[in-house]
PDB file of N, CA and C in Angstrom:
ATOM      1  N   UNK A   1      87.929 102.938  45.591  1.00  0.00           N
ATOM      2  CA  UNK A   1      88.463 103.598  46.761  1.00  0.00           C
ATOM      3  C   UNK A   1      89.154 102.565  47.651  1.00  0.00           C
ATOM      4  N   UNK A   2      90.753 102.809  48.099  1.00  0.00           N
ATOM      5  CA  UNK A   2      91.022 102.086  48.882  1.00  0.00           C
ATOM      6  C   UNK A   2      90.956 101.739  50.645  1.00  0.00           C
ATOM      7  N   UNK A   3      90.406 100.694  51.111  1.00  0.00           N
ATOM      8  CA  UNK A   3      89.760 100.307  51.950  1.00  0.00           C
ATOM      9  C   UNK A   3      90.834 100.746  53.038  1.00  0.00           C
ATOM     10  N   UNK A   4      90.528 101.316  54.208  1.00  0.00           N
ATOM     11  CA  UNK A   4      91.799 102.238  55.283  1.00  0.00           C
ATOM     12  C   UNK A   4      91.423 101.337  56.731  1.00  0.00           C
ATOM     13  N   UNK A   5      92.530 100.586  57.299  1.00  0.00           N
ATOM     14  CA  UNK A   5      92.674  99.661  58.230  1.00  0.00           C
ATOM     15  C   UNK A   5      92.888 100.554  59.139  1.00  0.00           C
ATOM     16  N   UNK A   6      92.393 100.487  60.366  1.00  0.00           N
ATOM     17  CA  UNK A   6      93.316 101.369  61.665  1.00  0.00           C
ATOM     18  C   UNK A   6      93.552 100.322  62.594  1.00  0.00           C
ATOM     19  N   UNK A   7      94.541  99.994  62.787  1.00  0.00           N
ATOM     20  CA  UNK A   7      94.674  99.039  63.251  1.00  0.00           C
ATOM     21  C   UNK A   7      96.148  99.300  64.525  1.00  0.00           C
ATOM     22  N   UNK A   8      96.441 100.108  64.671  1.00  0.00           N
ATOM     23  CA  UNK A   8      97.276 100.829  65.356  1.00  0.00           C
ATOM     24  C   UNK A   8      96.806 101.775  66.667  1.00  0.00           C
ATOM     25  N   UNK A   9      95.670 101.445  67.075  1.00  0.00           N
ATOM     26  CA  UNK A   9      95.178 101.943  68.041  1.00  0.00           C
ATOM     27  C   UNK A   9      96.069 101.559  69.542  1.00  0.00           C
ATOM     28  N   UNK A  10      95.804 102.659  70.570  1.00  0.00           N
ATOM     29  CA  UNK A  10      96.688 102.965  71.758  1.00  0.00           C
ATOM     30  C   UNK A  10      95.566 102.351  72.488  1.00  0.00           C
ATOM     31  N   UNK A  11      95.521 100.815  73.692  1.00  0.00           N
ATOM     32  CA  UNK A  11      94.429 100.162  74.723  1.00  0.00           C
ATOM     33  C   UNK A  11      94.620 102.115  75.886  1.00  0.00           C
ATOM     34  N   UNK A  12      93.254 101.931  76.278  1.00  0.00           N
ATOM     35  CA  UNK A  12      92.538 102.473  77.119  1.00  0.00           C
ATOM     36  C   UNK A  12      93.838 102.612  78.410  1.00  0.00           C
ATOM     37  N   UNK A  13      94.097 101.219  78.732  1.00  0.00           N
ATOM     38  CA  UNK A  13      95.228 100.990  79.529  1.00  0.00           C
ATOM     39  C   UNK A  13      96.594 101.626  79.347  1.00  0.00           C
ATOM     40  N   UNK A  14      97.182 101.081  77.973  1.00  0.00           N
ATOM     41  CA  UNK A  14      98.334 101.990  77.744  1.00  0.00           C
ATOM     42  C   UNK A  14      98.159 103.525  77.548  1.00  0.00           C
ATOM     43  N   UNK A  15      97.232 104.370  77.135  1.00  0.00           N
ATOM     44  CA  UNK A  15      97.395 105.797  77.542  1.00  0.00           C
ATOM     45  C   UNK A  15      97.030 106.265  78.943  1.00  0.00           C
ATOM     46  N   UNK A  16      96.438 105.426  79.879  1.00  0.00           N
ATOM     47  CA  UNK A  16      96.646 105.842  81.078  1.00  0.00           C
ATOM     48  C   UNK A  16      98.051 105.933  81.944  1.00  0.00           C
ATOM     49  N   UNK A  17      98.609 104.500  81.209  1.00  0.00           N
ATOM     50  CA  UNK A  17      99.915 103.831  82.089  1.00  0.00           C
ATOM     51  C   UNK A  17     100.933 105.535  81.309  1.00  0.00           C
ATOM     52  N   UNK A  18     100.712 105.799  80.239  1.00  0.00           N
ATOM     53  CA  UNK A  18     101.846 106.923  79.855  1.00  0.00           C
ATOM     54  C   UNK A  18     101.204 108.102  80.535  1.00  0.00           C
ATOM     55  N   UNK A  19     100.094 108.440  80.795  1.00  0.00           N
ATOM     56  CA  UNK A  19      99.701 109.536  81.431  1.00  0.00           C
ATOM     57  C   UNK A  19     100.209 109.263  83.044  1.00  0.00           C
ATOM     58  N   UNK A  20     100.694 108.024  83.802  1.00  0.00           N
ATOM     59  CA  UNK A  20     100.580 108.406  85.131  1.00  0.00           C
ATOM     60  C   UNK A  20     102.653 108.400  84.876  1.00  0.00           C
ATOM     61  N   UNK A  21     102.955 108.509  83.930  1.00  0.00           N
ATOM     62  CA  UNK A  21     104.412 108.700  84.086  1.00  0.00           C
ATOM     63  C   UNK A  21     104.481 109.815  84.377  1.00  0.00           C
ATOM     64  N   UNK A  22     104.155 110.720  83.838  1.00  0.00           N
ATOM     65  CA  UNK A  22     103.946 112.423  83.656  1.00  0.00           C
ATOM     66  C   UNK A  22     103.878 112.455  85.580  1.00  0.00           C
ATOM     67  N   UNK A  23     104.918 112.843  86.303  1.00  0.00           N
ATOM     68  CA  UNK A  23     105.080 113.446  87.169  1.00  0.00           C
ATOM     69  C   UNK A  23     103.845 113.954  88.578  1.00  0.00           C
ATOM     70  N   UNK A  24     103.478 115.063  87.407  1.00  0.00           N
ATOM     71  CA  UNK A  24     102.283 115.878  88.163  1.00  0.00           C
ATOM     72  C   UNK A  24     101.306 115.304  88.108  1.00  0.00           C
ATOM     73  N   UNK A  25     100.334 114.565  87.282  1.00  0.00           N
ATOM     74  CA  UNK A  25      99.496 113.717  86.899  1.00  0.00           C
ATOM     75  C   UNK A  25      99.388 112.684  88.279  1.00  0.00           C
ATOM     76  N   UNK A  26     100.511 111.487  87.892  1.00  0.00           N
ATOM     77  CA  UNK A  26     100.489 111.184  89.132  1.00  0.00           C
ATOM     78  C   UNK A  26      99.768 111.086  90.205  1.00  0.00           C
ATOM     79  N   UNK A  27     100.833 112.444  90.955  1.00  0.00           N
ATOM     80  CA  UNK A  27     100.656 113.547  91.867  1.00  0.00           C
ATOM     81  C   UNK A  27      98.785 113.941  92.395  1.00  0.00           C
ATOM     82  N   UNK A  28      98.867 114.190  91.357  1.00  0.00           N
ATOM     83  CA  UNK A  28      97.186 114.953  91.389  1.00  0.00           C
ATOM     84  C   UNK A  28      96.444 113.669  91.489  1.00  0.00           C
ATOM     85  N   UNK A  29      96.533 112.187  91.101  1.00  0.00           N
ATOM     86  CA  UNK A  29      95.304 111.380  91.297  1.00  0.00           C
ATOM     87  C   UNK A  29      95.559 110.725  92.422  1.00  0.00           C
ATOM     88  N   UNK A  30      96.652 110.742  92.964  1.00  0.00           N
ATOM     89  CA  UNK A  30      97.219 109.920  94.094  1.00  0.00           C
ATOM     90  C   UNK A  30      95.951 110.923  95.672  1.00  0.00           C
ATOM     91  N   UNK A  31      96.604 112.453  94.820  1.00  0.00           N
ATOM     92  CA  UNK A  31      95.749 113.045  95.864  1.00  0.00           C
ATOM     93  C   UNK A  31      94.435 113.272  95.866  1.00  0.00           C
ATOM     94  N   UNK A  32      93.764 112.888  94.781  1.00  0.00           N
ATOM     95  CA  UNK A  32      92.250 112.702  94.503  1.00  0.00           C
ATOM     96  C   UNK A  32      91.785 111.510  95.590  1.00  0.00           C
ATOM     97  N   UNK A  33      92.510 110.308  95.300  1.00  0.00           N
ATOM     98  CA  UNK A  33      92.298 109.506  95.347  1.00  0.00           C
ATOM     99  C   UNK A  33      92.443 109.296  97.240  1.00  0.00           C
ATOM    100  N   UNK A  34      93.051 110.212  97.794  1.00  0.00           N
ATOM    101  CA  UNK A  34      93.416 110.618  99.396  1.00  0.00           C
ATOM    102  C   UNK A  34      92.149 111.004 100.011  1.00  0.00           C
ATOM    103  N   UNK A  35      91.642 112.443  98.887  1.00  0.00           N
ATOM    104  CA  UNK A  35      90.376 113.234  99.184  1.00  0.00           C
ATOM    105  C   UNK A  35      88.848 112.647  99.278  1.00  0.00           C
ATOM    106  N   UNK A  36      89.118 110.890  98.405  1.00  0.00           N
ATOM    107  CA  UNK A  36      87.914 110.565  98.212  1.00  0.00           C
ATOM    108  C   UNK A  36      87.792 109.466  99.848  1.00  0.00           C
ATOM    109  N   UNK A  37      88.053 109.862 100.318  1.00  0.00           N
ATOM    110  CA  UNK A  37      88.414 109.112 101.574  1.00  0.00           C
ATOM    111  C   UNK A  37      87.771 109.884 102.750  1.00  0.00           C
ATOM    112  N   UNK A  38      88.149 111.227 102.483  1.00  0.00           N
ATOM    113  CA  UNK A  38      87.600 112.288 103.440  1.00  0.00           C
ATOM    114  C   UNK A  38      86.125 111.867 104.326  1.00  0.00           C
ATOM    115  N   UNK A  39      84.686 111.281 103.246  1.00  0.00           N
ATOM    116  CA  UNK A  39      83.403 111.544 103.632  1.00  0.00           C
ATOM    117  C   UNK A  39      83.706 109.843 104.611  1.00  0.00           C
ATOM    118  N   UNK A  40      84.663 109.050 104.344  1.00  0.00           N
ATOM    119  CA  UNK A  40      84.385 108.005 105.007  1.00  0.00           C
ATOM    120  C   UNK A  40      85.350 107.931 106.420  1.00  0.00           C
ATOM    121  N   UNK A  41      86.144 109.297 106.979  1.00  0.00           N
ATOM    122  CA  UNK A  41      86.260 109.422 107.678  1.00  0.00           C
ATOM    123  C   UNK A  41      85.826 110.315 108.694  1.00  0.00           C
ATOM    124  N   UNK A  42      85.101 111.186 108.185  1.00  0.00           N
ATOM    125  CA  UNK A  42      84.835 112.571 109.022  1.00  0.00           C
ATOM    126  C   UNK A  42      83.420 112.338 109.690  1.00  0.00           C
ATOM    127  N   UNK A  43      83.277 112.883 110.457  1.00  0.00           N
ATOM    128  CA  UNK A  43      81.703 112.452 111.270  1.00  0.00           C
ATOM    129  C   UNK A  43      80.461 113.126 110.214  1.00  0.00           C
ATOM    130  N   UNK A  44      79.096 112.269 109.600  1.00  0.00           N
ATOM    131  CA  UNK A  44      78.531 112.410 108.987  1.00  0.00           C
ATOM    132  C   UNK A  44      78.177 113.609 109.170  1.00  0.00           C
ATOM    133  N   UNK A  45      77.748 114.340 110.101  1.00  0.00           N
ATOM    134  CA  UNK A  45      77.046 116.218 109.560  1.00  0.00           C
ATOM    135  C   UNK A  45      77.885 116.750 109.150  1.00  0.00           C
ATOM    136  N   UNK A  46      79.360 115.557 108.944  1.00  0.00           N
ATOM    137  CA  UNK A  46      80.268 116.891 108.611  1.00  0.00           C
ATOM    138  C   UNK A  46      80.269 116.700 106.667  1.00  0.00           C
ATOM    139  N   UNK A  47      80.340 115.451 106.570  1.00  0.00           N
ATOM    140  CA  UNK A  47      80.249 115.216 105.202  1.00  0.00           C
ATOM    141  C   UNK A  47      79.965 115.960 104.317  1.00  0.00           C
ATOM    142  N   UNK A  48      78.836 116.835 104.203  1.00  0.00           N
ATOM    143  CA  UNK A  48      78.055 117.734 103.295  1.00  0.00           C
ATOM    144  C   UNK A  48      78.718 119.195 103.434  1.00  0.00           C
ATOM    145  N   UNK A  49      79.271 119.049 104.465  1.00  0.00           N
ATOM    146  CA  UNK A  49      79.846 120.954 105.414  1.00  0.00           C
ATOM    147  C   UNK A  49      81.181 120.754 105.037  1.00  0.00           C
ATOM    148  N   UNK A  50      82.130 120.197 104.662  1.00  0.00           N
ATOM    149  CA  UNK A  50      83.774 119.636 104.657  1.00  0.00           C
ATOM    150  C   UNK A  50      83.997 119.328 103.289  1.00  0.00           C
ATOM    151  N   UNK A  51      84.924 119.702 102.823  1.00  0.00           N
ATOM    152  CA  UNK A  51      85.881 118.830 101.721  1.00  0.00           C
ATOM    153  C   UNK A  51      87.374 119.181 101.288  1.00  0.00           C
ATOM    154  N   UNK A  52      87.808 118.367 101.109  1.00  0.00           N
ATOM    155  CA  UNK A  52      89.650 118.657 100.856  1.00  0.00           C
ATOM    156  C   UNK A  52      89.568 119.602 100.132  1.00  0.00           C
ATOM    157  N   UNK A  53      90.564 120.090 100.160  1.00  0.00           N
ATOM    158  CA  UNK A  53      90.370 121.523  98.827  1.00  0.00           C
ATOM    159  C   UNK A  53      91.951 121.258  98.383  1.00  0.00           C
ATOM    160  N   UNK A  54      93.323 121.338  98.632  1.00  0.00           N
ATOM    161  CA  UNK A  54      93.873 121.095  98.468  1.00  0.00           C
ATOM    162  C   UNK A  54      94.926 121.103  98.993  1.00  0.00           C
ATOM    163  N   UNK A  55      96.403 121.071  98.936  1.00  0.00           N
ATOM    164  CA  UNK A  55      97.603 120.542 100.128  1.00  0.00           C
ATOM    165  C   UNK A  55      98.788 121.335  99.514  1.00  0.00           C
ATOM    166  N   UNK A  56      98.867 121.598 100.867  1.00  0.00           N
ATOM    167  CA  UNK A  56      99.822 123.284 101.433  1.00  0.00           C
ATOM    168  C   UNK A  56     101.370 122.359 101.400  1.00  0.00           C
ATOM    169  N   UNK A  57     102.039 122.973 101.929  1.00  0.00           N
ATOM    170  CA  UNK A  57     103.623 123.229 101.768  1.00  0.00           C
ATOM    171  C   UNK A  57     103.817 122.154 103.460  1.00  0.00           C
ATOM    172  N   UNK A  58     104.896 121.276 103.409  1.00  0.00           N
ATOM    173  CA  UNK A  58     105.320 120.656 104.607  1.00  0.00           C
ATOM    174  C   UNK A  58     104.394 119.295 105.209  1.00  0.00           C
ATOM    175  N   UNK A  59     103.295 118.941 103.891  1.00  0.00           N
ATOM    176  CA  UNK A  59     102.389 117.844 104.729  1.00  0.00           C
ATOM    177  C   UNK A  59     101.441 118.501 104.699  1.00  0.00           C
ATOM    178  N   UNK A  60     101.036 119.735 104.660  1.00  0.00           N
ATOM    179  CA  UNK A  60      99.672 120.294 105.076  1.00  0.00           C
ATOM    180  C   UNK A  60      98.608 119.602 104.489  1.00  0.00           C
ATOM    181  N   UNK A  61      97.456 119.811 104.758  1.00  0.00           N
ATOM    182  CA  UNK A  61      96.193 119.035 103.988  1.00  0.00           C
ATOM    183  C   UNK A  61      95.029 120.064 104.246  1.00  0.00           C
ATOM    184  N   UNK A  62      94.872 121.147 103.065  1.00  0.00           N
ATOM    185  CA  UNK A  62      93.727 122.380 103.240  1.00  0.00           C
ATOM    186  C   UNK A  62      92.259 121.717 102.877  1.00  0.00           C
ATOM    187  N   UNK A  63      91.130 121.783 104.222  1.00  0.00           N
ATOM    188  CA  UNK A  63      89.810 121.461 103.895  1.00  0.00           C
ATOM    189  C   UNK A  63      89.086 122.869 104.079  1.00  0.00           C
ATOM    190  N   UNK A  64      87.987 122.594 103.162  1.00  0.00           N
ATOM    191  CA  UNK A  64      87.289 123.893 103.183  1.00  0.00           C
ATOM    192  C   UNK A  64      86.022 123.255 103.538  1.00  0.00           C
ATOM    193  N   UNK A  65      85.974 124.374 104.626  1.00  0.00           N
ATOM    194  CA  UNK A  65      84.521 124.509 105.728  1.00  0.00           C
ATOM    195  C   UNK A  65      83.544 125.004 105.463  1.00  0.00           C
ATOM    196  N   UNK A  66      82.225 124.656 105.166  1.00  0.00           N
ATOM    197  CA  UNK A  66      80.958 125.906 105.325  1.00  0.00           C
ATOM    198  C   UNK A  66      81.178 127.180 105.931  1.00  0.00           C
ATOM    199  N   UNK A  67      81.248 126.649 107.117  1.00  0.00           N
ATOM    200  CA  UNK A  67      80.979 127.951 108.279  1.00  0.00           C
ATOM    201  C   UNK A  67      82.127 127.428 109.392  1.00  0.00           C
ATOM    202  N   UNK A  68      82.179 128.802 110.282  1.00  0.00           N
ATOM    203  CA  UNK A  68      83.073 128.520 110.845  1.00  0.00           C
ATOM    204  C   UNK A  68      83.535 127.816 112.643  1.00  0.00           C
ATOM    205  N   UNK A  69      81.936 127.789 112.389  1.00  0.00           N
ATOM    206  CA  UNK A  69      81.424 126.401 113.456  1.00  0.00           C
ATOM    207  C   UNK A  69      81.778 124.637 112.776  1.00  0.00           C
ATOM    208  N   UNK A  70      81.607 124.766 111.882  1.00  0.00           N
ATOM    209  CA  UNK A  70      82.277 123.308 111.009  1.00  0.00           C
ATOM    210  C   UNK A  70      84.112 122.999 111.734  1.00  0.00           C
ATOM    211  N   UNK A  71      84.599 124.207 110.489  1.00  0.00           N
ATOM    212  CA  UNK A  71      86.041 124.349 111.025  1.00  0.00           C
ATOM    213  C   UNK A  71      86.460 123.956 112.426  1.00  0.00           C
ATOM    214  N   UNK A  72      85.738 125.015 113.901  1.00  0.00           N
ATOM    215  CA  UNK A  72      86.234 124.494 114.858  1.00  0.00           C
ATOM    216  C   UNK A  72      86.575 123.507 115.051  1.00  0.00           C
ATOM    217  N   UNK A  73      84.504 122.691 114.797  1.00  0.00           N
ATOM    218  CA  UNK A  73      84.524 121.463 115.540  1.00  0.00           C
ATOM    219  C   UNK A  73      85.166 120.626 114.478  1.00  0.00           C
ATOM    220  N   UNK A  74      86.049 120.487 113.624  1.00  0.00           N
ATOM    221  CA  UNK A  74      86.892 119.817 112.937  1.00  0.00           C
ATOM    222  C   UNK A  74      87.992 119.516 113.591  1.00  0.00           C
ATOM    223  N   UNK A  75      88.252 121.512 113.798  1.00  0.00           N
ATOM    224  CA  UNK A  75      89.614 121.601 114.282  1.00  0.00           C
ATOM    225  C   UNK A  75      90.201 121.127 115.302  1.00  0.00           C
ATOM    226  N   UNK A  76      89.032 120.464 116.677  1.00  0.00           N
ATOM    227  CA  UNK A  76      88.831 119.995 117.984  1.00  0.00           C
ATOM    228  C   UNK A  76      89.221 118.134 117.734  1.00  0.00           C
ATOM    229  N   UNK A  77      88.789 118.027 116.444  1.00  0.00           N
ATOM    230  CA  UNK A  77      89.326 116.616 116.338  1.00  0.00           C
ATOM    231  C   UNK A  77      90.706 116.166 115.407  1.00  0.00           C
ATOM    232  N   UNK A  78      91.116 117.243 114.986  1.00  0.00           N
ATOM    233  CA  UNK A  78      92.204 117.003 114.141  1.00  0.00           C
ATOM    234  C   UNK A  78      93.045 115.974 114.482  1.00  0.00           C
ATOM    235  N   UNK A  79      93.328 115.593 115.338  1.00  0.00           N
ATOM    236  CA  UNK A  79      94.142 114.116 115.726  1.00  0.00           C
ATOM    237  C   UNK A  79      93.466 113.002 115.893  1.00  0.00           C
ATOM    238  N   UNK A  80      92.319 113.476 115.905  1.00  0.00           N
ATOM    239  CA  UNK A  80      91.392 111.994 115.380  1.00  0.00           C
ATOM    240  C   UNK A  80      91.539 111.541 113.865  1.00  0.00           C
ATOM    241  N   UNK A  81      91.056 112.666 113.575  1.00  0.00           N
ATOM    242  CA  UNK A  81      91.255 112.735 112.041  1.00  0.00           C
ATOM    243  C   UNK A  81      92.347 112.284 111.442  1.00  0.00           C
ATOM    244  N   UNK A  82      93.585 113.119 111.520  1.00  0.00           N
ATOM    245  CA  UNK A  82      94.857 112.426 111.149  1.00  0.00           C
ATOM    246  C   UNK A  82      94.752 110.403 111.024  1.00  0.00           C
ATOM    247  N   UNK A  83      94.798 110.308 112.403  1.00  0.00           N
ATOM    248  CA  UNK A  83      94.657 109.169 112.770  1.00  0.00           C
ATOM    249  C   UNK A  83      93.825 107.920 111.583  1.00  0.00           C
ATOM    250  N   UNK A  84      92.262 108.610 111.866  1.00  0.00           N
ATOM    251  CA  UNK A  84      91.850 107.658 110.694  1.00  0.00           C
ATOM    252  C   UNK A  84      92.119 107.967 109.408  1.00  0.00           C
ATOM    253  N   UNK A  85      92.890 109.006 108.543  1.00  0.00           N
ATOM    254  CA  UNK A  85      93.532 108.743 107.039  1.00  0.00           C
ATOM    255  C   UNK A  85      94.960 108.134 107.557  1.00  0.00           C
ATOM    256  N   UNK A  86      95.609 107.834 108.518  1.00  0.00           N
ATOM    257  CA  UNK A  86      96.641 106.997 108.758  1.00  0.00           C
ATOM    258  C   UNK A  86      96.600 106.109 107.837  1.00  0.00           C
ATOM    259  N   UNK A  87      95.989 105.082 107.710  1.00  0.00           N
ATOM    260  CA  UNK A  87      95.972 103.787 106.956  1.00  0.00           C
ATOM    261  C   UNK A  87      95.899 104.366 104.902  1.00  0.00           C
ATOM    262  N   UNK A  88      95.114 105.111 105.006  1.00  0.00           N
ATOM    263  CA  UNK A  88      94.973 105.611 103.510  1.00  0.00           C
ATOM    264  C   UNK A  88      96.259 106.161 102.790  1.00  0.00           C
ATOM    265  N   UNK A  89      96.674 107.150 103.489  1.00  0.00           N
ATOM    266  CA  UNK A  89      97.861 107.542 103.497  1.00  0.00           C
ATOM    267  C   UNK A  89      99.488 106.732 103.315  1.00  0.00           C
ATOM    268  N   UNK A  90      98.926 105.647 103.996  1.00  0.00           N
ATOM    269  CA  UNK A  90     100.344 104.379 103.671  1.00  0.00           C
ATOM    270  C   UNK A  90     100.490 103.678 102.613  1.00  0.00           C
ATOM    271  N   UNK A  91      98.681 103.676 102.412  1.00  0.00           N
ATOM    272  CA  UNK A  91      98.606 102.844 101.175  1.00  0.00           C
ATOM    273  C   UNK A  91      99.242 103.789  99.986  1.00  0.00           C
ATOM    274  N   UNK A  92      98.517 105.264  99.778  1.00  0.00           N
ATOM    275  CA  UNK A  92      98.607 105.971  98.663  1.00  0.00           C
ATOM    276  C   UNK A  92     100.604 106.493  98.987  1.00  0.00           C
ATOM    277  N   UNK A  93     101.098 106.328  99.947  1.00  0.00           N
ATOM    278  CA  UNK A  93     102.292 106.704  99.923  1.00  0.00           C
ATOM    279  C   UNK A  93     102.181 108.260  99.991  1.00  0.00           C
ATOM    280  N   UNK A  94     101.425 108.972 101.078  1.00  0.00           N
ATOM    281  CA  UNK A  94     101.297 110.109 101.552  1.00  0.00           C
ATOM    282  C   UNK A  94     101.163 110.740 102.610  1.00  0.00           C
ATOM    283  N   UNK A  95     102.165 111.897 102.747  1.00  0.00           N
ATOM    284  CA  UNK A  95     102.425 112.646 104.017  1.00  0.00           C
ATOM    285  C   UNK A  95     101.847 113.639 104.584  1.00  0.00           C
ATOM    286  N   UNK A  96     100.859 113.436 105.367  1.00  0.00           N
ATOM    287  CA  UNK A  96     100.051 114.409 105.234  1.00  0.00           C
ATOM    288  C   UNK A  96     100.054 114.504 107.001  1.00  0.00           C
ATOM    289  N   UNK A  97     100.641 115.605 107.752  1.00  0.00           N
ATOM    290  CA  UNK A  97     101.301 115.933 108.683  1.00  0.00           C
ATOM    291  C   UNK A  97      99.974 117.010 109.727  1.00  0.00           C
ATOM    292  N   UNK A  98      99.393 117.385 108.787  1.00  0.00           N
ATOM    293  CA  UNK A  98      98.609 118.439 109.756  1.00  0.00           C
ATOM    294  C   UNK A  98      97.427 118.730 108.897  1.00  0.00           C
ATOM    295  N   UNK A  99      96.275 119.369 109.291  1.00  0.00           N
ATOM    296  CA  UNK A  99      94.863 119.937 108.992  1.00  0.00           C
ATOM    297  C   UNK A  99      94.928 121.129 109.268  1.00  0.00           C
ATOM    298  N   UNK A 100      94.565 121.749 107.883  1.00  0.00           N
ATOM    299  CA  UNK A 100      94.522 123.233 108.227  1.00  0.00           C
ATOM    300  C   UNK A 100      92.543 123.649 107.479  1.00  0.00           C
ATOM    301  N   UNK A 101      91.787 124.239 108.551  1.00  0.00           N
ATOM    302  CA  UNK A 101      90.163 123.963 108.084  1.00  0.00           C
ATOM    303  C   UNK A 101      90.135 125.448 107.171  1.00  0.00           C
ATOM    304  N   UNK A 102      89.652 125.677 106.313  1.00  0.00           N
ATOM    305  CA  UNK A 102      89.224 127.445 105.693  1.00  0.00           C
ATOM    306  C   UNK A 102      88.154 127.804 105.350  1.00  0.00           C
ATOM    307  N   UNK A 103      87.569 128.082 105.733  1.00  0.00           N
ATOM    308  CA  UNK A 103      85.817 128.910 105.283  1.00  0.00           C
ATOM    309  C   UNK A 103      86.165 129.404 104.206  1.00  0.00           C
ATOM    310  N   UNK A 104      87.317 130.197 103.962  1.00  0.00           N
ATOM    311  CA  UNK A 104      87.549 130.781 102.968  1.00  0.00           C
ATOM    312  C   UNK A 104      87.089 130.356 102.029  1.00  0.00           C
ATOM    313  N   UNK A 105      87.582 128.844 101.456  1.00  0.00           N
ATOM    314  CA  UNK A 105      88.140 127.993 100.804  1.00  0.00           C
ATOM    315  C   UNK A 105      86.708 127.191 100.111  1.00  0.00           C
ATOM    316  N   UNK A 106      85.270 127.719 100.689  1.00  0.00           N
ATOM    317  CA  UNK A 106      84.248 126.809 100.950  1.00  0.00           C
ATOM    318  C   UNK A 106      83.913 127.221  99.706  1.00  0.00           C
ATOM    319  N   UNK A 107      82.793 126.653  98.805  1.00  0.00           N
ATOM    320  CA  UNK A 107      81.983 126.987  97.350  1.00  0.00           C
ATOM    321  C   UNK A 107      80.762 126.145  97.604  1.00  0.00           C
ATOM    322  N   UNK A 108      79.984 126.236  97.299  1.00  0.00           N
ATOM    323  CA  UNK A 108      78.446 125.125  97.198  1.00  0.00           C
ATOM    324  C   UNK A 108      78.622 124.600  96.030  1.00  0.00           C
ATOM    325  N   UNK A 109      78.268 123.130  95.752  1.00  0.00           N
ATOM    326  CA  UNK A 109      78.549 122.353  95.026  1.00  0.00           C
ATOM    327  C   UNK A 109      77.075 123.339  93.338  1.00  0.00           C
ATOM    328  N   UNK A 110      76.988 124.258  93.857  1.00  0.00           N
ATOM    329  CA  UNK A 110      76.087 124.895  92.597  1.00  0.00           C
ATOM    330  C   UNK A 110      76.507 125.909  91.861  1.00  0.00           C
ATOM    331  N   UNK A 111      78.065 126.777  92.663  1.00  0.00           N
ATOM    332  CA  UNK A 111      78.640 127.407  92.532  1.00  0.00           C
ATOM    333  C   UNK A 111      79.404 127.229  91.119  1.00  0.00           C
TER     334      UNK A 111
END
């Protein structure tokens, strides 16, 4: 039986580097990578009650709220907020213009 070499294998590295060409890909980790930022800016009770959900039309940035006492008191700091993903945002090369909070939008991480 003849002995079969594979020796043509794709590094770990190069199928990532061709996966972040792909446009949307990108796109989507740039903004993962925005969202994972969220718990180290938002005031801790909010941490567990808050999370990005995803980003609207014009800059928007949709977080989904527990309840709709969360939302307010989110909504009361939204220019704080802005403010501290300022720096994240320059780095990742993202425009993110306004906070919009949604109960709607909320799921329990058991859901």
């Amino acid at each position: 039986m003849e002995k079969i070499l594979y020796t043509n294998f794709e590094s770990a590295d190069e199928i990532i580097a061709s996966l972040l060409e792909n446009k949307d890909i990108k796109r989507a980790v740039t903004r993962s990578n925005l969202y994972a930022f969220w718990k180290k800016i938002v005031k801790p009770k909010y941490k567990d009650k808050s999370r990005p959900w995803g980003m609207g039309g014009n800059g928007l940035m949709i977080i989904a709220c527990e309840n709709s006492i969360v939302a307010q008191e989110l909504a009361m700091s939204k220019a704080l907020l802005l403010a501290k993903l300022e720096p994240y945002m320059k780095t990742l090369k993202i425009n993110v213009k306004d906070l919009k909070f949604d109960v709607k939008r909320w799921q329990s991480e058991e859901e």
